[in-house]
PDB file of N, CA and C in Angstrom:
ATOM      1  N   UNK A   1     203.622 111.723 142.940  1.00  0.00           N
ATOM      2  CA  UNK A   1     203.234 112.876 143.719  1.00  0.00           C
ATOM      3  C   UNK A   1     203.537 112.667 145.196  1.00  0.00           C
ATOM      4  N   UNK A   2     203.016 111.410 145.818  1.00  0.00           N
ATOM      5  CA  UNK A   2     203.716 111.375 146.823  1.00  0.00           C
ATOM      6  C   UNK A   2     204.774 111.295 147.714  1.00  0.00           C
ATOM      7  N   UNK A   3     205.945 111.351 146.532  1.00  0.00           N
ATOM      8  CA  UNK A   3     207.607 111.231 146.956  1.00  0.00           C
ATOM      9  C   UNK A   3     207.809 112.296 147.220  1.00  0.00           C
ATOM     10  N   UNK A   4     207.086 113.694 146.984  1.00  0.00           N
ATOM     11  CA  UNK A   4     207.556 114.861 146.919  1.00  0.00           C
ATOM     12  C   UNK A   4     207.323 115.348 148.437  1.00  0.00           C
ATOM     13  N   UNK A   5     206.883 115.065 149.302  1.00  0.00           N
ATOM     14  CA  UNK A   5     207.197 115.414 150.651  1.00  0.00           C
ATOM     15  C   UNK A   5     207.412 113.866 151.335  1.00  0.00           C
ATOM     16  N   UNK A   6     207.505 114.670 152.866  1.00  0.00           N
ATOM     17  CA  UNK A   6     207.399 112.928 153.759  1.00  0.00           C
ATOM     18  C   UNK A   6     207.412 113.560 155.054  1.00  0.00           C
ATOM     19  N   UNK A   7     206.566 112.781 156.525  1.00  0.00           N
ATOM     20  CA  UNK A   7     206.600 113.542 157.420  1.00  0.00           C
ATOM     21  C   UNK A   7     207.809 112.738 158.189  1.00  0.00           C
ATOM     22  N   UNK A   8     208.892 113.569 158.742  1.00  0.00           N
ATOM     23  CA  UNK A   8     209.724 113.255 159.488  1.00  0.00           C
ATOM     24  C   UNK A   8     210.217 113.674 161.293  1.00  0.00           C
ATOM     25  N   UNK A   9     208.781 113.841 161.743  1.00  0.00           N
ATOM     26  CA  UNK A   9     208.711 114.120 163.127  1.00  0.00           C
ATOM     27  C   UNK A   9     206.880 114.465 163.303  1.00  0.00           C
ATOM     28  N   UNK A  10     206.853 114.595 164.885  1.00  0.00           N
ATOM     29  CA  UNK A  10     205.980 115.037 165.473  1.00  0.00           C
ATOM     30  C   UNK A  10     206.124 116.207 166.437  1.00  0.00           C
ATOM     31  N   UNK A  11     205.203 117.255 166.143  1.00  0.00           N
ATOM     32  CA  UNK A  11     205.582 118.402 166.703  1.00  0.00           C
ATOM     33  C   UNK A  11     205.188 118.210 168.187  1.00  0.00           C
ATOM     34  N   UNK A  12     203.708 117.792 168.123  1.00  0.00           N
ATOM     35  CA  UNK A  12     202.911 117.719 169.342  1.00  0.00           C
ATOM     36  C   UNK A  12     202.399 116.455 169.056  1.00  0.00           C
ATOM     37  N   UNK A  13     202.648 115.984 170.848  1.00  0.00           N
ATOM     38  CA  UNK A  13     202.490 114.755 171.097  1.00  0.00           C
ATOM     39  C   UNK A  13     200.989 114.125 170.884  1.00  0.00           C
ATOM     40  N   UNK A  14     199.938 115.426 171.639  1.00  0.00           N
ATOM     41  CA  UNK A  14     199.065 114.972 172.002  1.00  0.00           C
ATOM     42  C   UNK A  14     198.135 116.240 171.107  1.00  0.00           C
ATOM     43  N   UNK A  15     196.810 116.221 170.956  1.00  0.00           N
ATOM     44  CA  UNK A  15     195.836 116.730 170.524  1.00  0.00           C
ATOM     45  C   UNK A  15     195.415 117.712 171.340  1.00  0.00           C
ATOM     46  N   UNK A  16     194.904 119.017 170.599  1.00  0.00           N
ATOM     47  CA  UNK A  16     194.618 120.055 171.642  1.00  0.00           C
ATOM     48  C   UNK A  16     193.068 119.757 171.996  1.00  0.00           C
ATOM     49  N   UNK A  17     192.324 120.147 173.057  1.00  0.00           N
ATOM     50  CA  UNK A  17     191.134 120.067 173.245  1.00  0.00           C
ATOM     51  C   UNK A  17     190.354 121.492 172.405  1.00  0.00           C
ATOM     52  N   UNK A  18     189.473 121.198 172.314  1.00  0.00           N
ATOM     53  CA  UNK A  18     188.232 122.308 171.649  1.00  0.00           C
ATOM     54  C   UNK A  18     187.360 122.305 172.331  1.00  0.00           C
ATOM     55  N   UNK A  19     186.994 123.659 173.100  1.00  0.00           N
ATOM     56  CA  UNK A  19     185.686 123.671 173.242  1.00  0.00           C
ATOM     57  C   UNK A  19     184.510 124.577 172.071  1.00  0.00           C
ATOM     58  N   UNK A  20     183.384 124.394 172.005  1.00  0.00           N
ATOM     59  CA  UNK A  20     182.322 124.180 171.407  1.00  0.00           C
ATOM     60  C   UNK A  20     181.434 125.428 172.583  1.00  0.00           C
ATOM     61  N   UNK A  21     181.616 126.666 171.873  1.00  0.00           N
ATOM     62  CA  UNK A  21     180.517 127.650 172.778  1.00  0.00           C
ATOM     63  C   UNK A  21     179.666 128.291 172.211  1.00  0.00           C
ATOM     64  N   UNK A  22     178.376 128.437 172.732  1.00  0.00           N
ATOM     65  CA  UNK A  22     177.095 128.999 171.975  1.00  0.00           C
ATOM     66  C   UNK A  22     177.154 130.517 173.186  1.00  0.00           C
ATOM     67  N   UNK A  23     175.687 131.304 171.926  1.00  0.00           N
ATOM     68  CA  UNK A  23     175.592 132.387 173.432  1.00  0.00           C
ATOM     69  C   UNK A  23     174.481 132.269 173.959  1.00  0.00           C
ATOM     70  N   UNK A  24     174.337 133.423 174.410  1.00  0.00           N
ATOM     71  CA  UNK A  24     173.246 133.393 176.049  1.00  0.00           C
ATOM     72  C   UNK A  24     171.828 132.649 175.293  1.00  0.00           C
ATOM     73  N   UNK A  25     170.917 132.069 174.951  1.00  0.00           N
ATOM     74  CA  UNK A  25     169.895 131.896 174.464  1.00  0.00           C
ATOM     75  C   UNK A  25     169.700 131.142 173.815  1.00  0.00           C
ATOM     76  N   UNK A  26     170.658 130.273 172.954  1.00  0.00           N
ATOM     77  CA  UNK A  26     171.196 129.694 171.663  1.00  0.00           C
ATOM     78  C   UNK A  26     170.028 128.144 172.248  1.00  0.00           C
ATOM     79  N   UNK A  27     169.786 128.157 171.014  1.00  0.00           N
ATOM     80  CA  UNK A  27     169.036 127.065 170.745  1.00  0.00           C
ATOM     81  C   UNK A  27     169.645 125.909 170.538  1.00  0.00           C
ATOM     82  N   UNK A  28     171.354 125.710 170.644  1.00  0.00           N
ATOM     83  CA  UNK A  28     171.809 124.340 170.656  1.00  0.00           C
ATOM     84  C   UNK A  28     172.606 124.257 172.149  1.00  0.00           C
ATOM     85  N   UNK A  29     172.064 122.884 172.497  1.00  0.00           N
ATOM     86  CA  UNK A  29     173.280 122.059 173.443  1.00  0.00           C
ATOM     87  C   UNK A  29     173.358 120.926 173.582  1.00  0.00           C
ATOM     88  N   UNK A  30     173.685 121.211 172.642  1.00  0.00           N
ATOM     89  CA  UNK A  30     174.561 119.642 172.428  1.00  0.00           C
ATOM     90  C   UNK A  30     175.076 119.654 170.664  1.00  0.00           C
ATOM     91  N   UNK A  31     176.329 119.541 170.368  1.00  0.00           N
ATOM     92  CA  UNK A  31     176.298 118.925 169.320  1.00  0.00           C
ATOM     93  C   UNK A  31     176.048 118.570 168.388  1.00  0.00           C
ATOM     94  N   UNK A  32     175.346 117.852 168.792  1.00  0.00           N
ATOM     95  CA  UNK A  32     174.074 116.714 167.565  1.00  0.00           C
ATOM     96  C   UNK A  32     173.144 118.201 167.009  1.00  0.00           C
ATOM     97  N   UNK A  33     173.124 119.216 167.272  1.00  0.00           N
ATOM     98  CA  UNK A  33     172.204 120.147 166.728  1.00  0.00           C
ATOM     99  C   UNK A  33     172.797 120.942 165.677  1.00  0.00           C
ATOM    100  N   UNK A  34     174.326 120.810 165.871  1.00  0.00           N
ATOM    101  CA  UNK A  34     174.993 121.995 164.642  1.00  0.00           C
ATOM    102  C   UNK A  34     175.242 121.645 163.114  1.00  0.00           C
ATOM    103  N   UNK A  35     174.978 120.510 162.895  1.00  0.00           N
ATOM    104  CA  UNK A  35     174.744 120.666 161.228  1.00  0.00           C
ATOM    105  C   UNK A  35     174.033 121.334 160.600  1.00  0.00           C
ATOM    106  N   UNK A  36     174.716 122.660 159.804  1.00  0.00           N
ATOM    107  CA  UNK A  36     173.859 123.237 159.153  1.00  0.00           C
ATOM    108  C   UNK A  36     173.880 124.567 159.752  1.00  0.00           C
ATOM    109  N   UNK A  37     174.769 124.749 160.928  1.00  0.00           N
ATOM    110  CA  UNK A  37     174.738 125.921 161.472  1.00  0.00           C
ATOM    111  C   UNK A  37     175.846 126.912 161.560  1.00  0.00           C
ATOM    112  N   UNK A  38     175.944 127.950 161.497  1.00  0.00           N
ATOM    113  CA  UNK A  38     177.261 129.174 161.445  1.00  0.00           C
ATOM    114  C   UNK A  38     178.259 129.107 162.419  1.00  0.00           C
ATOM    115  N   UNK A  39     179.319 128.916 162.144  1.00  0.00           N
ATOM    116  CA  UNK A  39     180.593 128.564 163.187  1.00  0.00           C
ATOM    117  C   UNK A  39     181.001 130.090 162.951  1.00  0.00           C
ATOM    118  N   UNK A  40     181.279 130.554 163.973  1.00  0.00           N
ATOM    119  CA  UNK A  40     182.035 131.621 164.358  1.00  0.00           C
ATOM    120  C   UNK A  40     183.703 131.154 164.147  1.00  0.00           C
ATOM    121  N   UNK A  41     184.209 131.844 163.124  1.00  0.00           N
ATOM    122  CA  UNK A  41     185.777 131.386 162.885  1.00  0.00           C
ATOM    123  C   UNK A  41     186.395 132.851 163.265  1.00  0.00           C
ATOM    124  N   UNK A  42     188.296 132.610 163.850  1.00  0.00           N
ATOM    125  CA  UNK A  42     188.505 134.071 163.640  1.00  0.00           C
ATOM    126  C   UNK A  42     188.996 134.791 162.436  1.00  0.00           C
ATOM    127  N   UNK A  43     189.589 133.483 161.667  1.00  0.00           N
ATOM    128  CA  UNK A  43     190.127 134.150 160.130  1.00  0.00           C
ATOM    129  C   UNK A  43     189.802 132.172 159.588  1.00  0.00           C
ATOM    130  N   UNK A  44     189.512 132.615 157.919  1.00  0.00           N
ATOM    131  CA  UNK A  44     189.275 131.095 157.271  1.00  0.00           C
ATOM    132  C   UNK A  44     190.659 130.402 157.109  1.00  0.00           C
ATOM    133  N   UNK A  45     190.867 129.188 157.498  1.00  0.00           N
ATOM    134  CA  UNK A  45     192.101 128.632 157.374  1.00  0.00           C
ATOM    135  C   UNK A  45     192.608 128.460 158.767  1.00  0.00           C
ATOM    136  N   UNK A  46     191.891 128.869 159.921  1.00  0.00           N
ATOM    137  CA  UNK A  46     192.556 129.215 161.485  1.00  0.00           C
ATOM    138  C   UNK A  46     192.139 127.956 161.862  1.00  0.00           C
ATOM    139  N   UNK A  47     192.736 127.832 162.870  1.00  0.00           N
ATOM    140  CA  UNK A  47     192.023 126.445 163.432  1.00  0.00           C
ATOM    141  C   UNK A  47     191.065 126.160 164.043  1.00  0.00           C
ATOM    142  N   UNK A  48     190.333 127.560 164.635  1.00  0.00           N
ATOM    143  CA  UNK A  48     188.568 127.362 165.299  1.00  0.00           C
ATOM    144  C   UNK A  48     187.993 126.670 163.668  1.00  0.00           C
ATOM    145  N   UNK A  49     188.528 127.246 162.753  1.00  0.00           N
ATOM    146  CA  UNK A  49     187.763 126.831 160.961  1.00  0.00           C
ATOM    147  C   UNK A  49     188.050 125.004 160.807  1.00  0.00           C
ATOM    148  N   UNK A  50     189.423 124.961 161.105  1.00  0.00           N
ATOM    149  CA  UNK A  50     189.928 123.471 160.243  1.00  0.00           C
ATOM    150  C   UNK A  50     189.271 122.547 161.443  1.00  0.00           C
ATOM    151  N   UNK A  51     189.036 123.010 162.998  1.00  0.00           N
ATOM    152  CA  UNK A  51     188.280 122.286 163.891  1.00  0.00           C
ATOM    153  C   UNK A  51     186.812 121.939 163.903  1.00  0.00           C
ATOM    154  N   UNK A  52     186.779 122.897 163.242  1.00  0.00           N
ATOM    155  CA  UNK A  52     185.291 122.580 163.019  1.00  0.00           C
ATOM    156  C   UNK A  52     184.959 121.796 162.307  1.00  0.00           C
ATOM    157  N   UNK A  53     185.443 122.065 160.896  1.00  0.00           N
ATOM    158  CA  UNK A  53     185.542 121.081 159.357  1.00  0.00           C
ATOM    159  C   UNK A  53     185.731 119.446 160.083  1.00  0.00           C
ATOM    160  N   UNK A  54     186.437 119.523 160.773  1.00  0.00           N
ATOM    161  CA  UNK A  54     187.314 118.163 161.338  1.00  0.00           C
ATOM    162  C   UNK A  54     185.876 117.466 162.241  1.00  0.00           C
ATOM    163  N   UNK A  55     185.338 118.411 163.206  1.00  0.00           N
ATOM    164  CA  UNK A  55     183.778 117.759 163.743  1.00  0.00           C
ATOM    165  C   UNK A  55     183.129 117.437 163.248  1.00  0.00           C
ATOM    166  N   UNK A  56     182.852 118.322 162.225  1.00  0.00           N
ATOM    167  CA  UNK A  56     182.005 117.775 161.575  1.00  0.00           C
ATOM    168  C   UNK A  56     182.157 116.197 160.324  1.00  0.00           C
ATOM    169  N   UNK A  57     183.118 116.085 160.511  1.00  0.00           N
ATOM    170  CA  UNK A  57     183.650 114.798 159.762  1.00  0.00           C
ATOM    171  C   UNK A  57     184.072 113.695 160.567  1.00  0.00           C
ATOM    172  N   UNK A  58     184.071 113.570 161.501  1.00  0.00           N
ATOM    173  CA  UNK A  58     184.145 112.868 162.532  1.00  0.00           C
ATOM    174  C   UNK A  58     182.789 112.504 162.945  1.00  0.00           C
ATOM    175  N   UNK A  59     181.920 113.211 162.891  1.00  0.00           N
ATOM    176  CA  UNK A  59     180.529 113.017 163.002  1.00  0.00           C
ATOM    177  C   UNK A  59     179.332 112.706 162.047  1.00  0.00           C
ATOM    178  N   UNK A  60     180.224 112.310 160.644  1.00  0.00           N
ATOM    179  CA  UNK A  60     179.688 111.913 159.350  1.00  0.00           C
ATOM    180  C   UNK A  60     178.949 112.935 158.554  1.00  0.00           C
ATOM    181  N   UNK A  61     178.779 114.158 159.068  1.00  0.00           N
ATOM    182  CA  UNK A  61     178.533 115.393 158.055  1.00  0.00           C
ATOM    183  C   UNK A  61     179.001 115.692 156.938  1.00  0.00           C
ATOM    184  N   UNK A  62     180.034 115.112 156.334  1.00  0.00           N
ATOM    185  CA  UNK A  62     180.938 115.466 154.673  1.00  0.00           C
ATOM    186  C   UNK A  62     179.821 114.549 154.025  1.00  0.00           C
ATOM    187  N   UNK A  63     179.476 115.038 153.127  1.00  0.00           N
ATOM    188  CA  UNK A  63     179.412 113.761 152.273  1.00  0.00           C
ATOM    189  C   UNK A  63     179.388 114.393 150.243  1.00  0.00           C
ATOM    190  N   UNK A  64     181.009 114.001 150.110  1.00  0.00           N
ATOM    191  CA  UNK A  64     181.702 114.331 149.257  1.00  0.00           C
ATOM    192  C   UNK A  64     182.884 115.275 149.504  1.00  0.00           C
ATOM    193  N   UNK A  65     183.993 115.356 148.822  1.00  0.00           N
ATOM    194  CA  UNK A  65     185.238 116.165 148.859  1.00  0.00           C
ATOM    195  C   UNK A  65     184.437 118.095 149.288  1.00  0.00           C
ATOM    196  N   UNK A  66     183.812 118.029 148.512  1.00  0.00           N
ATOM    197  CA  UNK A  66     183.498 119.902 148.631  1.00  0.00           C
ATOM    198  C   UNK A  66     182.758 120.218 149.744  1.00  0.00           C
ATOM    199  N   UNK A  67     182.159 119.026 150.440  1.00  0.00           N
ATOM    200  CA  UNK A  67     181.321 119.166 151.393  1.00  0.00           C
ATOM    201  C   UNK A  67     181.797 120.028 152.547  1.00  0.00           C
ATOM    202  N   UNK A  68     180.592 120.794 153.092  1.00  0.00           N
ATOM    203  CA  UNK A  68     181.049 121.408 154.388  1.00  0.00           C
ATOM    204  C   UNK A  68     179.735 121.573 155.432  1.00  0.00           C
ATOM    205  N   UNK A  69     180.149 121.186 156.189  1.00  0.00           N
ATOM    206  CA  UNK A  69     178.656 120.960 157.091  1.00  0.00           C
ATOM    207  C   UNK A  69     178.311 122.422 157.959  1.00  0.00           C
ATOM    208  N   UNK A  70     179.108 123.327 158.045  1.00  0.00           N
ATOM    209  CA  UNK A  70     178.973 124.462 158.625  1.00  0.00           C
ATOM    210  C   UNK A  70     178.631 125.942 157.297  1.00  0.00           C
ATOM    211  N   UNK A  71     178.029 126.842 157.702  1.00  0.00           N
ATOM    212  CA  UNK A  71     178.390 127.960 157.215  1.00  0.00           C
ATOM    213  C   UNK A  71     179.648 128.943 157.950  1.00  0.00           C
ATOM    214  N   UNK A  72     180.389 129.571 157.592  1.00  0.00           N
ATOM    215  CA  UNK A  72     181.511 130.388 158.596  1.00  0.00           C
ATOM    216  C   UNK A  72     181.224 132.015 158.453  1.00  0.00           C
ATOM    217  N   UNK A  73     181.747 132.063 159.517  1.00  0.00           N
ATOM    218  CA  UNK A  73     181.401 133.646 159.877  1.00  0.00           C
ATOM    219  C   UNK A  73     183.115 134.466 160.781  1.00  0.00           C
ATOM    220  N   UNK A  74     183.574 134.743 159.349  1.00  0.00           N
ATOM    221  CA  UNK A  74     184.825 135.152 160.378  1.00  0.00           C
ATOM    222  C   UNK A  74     185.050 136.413 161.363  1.00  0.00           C
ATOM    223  N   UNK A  75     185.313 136.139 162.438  1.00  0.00           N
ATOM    224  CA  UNK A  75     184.914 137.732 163.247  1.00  0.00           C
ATOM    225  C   UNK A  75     185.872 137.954 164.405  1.00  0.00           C
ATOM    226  N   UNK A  76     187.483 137.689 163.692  1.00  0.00           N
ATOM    227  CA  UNK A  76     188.945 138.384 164.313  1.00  0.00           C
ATOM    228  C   UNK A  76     189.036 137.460 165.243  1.00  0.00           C
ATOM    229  N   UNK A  77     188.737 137.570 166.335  1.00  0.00           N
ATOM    230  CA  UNK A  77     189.240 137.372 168.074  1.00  0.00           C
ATOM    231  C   UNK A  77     188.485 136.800 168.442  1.00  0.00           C
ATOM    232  N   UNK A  78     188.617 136.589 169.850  1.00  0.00           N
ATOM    233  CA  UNK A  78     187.946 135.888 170.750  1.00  0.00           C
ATOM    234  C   UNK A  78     186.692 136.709 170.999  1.00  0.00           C
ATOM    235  N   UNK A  79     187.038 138.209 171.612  1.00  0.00           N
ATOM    236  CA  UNK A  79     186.283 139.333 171.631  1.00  0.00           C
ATOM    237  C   UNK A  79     184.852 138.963 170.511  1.00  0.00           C
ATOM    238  N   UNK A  80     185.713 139.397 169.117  1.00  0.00           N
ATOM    239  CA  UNK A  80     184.424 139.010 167.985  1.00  0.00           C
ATOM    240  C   UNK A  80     183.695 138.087 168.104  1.00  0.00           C
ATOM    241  N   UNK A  81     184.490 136.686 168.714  1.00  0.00           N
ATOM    242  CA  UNK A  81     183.425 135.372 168.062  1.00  0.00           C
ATOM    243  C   UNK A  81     182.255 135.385 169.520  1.00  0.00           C
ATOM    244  N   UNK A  82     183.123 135.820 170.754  1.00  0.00           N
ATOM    245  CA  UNK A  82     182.141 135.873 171.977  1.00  0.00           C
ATOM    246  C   UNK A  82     180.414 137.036 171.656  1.00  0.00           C
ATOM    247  N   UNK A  83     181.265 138.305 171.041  1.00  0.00           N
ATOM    248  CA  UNK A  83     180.068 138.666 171.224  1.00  0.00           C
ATOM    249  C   UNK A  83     179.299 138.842 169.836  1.00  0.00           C
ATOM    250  N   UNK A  84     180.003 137.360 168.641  1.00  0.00           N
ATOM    251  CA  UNK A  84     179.214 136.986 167.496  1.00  0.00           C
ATOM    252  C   UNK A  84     177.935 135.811 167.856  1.00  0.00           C
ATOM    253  N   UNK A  85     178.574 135.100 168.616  1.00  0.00           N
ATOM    254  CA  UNK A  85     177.454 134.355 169.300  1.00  0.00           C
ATOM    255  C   UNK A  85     176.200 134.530 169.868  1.00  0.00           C
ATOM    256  N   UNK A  86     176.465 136.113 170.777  1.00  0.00           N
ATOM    257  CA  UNK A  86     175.373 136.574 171.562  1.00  0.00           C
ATOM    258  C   UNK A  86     174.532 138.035 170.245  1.00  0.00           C
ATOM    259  N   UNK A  87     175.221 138.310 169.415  1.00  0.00           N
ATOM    260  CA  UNK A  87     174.590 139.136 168.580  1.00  0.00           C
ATOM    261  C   UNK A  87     173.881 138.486 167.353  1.00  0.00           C
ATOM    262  N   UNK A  88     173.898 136.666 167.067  1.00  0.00           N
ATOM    263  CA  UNK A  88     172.955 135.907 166.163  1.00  0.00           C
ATOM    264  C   UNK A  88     174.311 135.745 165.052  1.00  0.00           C
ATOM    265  N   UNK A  89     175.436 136.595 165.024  1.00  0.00           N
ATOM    266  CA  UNK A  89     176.207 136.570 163.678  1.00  0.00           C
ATOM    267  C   UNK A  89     176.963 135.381 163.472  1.00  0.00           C
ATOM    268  N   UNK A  90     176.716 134.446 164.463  1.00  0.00           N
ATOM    269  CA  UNK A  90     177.410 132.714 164.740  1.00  0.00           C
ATOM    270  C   UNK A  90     176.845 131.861 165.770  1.00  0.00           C
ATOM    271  N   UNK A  91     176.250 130.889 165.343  1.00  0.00           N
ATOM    272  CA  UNK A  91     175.534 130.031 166.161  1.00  0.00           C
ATOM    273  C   UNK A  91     176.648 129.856 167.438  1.00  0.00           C
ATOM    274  N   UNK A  92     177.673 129.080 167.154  1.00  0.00           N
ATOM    275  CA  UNK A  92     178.855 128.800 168.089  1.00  0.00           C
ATOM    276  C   UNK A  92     180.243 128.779 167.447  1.00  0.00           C
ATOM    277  N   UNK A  93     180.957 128.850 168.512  1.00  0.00           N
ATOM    278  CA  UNK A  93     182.815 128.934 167.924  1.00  0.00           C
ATOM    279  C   UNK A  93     183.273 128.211 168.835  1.00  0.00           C
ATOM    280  N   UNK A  94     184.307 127.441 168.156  1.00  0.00           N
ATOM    281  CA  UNK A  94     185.197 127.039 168.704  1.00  0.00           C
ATOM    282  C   UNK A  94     186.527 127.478 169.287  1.00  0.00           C
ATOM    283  N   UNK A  95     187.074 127.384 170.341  1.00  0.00           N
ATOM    284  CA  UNK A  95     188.212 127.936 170.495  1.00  0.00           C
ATOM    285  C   UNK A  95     189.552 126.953 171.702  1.00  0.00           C
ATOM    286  N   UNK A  96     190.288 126.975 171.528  1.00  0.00           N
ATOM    287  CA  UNK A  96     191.004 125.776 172.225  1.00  0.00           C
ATOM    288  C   UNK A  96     190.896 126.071 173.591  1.00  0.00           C
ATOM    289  N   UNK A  97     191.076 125.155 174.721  1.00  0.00           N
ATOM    290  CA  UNK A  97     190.475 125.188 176.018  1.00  0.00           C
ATOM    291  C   UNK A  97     191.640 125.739 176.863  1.00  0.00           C
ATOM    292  N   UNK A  98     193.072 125.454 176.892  1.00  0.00           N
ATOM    293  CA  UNK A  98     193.982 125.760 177.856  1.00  0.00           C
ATOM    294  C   UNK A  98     194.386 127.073 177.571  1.00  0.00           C
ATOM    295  N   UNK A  99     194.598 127.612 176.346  1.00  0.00           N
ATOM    296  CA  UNK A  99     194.664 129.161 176.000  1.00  0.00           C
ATOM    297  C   UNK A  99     193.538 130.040 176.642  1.00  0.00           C
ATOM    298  N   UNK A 100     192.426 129.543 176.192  1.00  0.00           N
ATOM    299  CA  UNK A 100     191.447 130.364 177.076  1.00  0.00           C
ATOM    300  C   UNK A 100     190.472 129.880 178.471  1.00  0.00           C
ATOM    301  N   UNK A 101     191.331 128.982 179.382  1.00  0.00           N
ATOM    302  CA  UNK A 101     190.669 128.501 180.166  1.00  0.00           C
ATOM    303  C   UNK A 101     190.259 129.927 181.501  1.00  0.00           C
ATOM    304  N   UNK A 102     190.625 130.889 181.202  1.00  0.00           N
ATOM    305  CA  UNK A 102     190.311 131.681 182.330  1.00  0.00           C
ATOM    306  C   UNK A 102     189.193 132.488 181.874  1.00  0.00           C
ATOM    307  N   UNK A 103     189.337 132.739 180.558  1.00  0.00           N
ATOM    308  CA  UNK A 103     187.910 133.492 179.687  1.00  0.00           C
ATOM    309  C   UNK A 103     186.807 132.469 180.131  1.00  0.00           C
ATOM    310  N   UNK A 104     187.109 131.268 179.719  1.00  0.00           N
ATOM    311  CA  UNK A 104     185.630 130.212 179.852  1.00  0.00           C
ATOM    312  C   UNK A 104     184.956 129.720 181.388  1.00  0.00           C
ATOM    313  N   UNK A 105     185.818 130.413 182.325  1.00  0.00           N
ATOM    314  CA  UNK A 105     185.613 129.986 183.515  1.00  0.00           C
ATOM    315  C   UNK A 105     184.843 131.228 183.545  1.00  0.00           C
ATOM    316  N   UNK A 106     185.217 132.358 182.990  1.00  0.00           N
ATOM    317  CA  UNK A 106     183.824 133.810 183.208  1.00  0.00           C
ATOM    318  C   UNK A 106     182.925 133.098 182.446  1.00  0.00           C
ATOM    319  N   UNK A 107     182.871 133.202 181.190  1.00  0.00           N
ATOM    320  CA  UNK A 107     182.154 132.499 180.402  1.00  0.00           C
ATOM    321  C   UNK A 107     180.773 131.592 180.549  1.00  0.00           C
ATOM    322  N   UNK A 108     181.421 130.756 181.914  1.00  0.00           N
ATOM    323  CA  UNK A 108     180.168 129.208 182.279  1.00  0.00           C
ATOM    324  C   UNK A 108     179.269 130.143 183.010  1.00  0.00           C
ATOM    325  N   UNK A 109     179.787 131.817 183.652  1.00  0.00           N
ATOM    326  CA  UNK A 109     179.026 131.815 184.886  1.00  0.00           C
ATOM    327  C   UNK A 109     177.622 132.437 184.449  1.00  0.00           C
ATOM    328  N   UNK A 110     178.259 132.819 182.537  1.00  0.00           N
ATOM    329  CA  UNK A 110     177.337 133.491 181.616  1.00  0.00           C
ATOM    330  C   UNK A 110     176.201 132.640 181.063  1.00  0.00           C
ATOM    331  N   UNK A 111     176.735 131.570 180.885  1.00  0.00           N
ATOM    332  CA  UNK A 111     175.615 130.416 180.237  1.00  0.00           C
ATOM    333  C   UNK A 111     176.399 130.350 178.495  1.00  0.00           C
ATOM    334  N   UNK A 112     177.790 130.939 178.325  1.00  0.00           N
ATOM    335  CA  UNK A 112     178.352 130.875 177.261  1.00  0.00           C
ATOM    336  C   UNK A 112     178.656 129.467 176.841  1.00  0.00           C
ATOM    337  N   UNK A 113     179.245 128.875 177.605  1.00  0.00           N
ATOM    338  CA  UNK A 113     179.604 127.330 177.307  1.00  0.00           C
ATOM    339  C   UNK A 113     179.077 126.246 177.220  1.00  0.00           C
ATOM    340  N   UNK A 114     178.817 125.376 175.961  1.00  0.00           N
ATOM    341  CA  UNK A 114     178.459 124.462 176.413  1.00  0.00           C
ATOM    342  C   UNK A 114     179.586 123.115 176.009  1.00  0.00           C
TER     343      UNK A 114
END
């Protein structure tokens, strides 16, 4: 099974950053609080989804193949997951930092980011 592909390059050198945003009120900051809690994704399979899966396994939350330490809540866009956060429909979302570094700079002045 494993002859049947092979990786023969690297697309990207380096790893994208993620940030990790709750909304106005949210009862987590920090981290260490989201096991067990609703990730705001924009579609399942996107990468706010496979980033998350990935935190949480990095942080010893799997435990077994089917495991998933989040519930998901898919809700389109940025638009959706921002104001899924502040409407209860997603604890927090992830979304990559240099694509939306000008949203998150409004964002901090909200208390959106943590």
């Amino acid at each position: 099974m494993g002859d049947e592909y092979r990786i023969i390059g690297t697309y990207v050198d380096a790893p994208l950053t993620w940030a990790v945003s709750a909304g106005k009120g949210s009862v987590h900051s920090s981290l260490d609080t989201l096991q067990g809690s609703t990730v705001g994704v924009s579609r399942l399979g996107s990468g706010s989804h496979i980033m998350a899966i990935v935190m949480g396994e990095e942080r010893g939350w799997l435990s077994g193949e089917q495991a998933v330490p989040f519930s998901f809540a898919p809700l389109k866009d940025f638009k959706g997951l921002r104001d899924g956060v502040n409407s209860g429909a997603a604890d927090v979302f992830m979304w990559e930092t240099f694509m939306s570094k000008v949203l998150f700079s409004d964002l901090e002045k909200k208390n959106f980011f943590f």
